[in-house]
C-alpha atoms as a PDB file:
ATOM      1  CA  UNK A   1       1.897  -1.889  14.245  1.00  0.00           C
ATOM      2  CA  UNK A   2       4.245  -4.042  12.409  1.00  0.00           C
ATOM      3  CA  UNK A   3       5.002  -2.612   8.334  1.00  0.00           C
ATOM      4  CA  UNK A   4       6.885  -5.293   6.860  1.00  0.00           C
ATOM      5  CA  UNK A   5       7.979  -5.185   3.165  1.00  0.00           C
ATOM      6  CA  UNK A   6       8.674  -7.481   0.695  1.00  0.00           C
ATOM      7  CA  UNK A   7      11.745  -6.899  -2.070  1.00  0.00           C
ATOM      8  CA  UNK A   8       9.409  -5.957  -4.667  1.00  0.00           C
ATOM      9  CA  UNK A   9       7.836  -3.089  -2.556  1.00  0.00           C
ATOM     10  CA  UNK A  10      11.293  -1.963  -1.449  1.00  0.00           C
ATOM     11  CA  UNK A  11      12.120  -1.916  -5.468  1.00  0.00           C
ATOM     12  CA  UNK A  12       8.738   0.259  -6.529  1.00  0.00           C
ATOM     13  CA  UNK A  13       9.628   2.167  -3.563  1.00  0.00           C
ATOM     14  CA  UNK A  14      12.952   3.976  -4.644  1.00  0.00           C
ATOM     15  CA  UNK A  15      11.597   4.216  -7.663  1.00  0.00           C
ATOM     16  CA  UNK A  16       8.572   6.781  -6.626  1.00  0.00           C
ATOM     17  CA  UNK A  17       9.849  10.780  -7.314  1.00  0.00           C
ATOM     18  CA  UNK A  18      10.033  12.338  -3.785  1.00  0.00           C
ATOM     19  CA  UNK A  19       6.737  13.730  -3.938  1.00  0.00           C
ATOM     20  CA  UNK A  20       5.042  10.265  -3.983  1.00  0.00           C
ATOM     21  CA  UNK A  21       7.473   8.941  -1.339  1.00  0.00           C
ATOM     22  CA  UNK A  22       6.208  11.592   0.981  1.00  0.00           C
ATOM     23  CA  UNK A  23       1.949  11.094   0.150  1.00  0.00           C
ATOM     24  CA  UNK A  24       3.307   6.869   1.046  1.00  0.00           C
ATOM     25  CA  UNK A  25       4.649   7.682   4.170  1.00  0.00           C
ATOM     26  CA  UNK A  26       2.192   9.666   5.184  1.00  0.00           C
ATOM     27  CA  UNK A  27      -0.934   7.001   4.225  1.00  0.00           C
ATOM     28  CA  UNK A  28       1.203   3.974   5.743  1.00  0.00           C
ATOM     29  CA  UNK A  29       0.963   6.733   9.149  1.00  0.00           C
ATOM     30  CA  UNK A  30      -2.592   7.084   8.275  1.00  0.00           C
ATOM     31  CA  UNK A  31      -2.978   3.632   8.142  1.00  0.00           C
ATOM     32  CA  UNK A  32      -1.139   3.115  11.231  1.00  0.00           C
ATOM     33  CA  UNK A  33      -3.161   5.271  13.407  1.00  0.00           C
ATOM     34  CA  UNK A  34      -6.938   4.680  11.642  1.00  0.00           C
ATOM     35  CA  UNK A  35      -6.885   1.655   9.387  1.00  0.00           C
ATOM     36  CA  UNK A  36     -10.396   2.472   7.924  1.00  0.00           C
ATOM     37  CA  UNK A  37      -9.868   5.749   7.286  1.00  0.00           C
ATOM     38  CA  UNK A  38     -11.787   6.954   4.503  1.00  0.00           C
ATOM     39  CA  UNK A  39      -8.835   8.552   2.297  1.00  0.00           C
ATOM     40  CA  UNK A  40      -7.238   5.557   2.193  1.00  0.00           C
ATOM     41  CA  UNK A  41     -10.219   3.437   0.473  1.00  0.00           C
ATOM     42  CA  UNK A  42      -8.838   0.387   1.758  1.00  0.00           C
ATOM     43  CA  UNK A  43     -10.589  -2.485  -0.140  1.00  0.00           C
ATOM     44  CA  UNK A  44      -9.463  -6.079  -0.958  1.00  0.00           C
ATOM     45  CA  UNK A  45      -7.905  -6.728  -4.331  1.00  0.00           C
ATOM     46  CA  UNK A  46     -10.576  -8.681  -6.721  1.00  0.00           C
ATOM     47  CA  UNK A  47      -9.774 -11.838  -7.098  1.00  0.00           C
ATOM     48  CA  UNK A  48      -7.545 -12.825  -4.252  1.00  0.00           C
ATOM     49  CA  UNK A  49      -8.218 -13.919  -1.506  1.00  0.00           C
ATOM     50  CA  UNK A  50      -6.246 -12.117   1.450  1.00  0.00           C
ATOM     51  CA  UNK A  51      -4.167  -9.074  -0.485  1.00  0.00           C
ATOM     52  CA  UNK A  52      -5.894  -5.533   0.137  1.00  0.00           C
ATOM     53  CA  UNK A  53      -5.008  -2.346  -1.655  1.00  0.00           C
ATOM     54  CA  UNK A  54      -4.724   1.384  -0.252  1.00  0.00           C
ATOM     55  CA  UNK A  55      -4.818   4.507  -1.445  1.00  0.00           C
ATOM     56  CA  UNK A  56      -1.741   6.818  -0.792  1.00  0.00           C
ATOM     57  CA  UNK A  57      -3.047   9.584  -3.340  1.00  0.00           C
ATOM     58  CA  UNK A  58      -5.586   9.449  -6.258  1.00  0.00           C
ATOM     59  CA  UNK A  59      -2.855   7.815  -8.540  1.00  0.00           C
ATOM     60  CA  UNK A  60      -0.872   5.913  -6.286  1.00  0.00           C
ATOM     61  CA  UNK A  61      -1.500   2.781  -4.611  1.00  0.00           C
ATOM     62  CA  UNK A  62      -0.096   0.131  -2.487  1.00  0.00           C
ATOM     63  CA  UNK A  63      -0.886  -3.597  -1.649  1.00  0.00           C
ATOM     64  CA  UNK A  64      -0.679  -5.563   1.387  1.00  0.00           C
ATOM     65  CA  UNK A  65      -1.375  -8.747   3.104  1.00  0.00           C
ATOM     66  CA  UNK A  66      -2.451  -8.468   7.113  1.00  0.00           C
ATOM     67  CA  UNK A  67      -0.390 -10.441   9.171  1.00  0.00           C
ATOM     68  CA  UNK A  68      -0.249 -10.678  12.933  1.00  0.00           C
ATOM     69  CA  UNK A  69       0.247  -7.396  14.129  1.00  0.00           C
ATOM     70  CA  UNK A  70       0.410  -5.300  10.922  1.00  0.00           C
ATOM     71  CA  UNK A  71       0.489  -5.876   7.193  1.00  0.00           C
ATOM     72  CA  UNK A  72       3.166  -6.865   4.828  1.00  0.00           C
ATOM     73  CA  UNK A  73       3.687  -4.439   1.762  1.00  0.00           C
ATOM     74  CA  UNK A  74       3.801  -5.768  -1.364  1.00  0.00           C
ATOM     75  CA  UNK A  75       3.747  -3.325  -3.757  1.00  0.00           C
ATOM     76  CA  UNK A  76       3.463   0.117  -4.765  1.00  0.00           C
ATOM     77  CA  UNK A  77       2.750   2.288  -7.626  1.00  0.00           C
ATOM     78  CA  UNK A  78       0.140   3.801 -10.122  1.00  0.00           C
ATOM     79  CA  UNK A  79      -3.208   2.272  -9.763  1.00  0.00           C
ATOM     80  CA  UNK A  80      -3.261  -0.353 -12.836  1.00  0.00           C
ATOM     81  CA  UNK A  81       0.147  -1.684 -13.003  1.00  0.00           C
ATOM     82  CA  UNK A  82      -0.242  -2.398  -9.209  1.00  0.00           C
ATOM     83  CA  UNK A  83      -3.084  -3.987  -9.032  1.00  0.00           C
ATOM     84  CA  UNK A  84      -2.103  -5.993 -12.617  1.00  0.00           C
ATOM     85  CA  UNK A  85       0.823  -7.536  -9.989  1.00  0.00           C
ATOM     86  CA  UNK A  86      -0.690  -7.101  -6.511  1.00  0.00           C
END
């Protein structure tokens, strides 16, 4: 599966403390292997029409588009700012 990732996810990326960095990478593996799997709560973001959010733990979330072959990250963070700029 392809994980692309767009300037502004790099950005909210390096800012996470380590901690958060690790519970990412290991829900974008998640995601990899089981897309549906329930922790991630995978669920398109109201309003749009083709961005989804994920859950990496209960305060942290990311956004993506699926493209051909995987999904393009768009941003990360705590649940409200994120979804405020999906």
């Amino acid at each position: 599966m392809i994980f692309e990732r767009t300037s502004r996810f790099k950005r909210a990326a390096k800012k996470l403390a380590d901690d958060d960095r690790d519970r990412l990478d290991k829900a974008l593996l998640r995601y990899e292997q089981d897309p549906s799997h329930p922790s991630l709560a995978v669920k398109r973001v109201q309003g749009t029409e083709g961005i989804w959010e994920a859950r990496a733990s209960d305060a942290l979330r990311f956004t993506f588009e699926k493209i051909e072959g995987g999904i393009l990250l768009r941003n990360v963070g705590a649940h409200d700012p994120t979804l405020r700029r999906p």
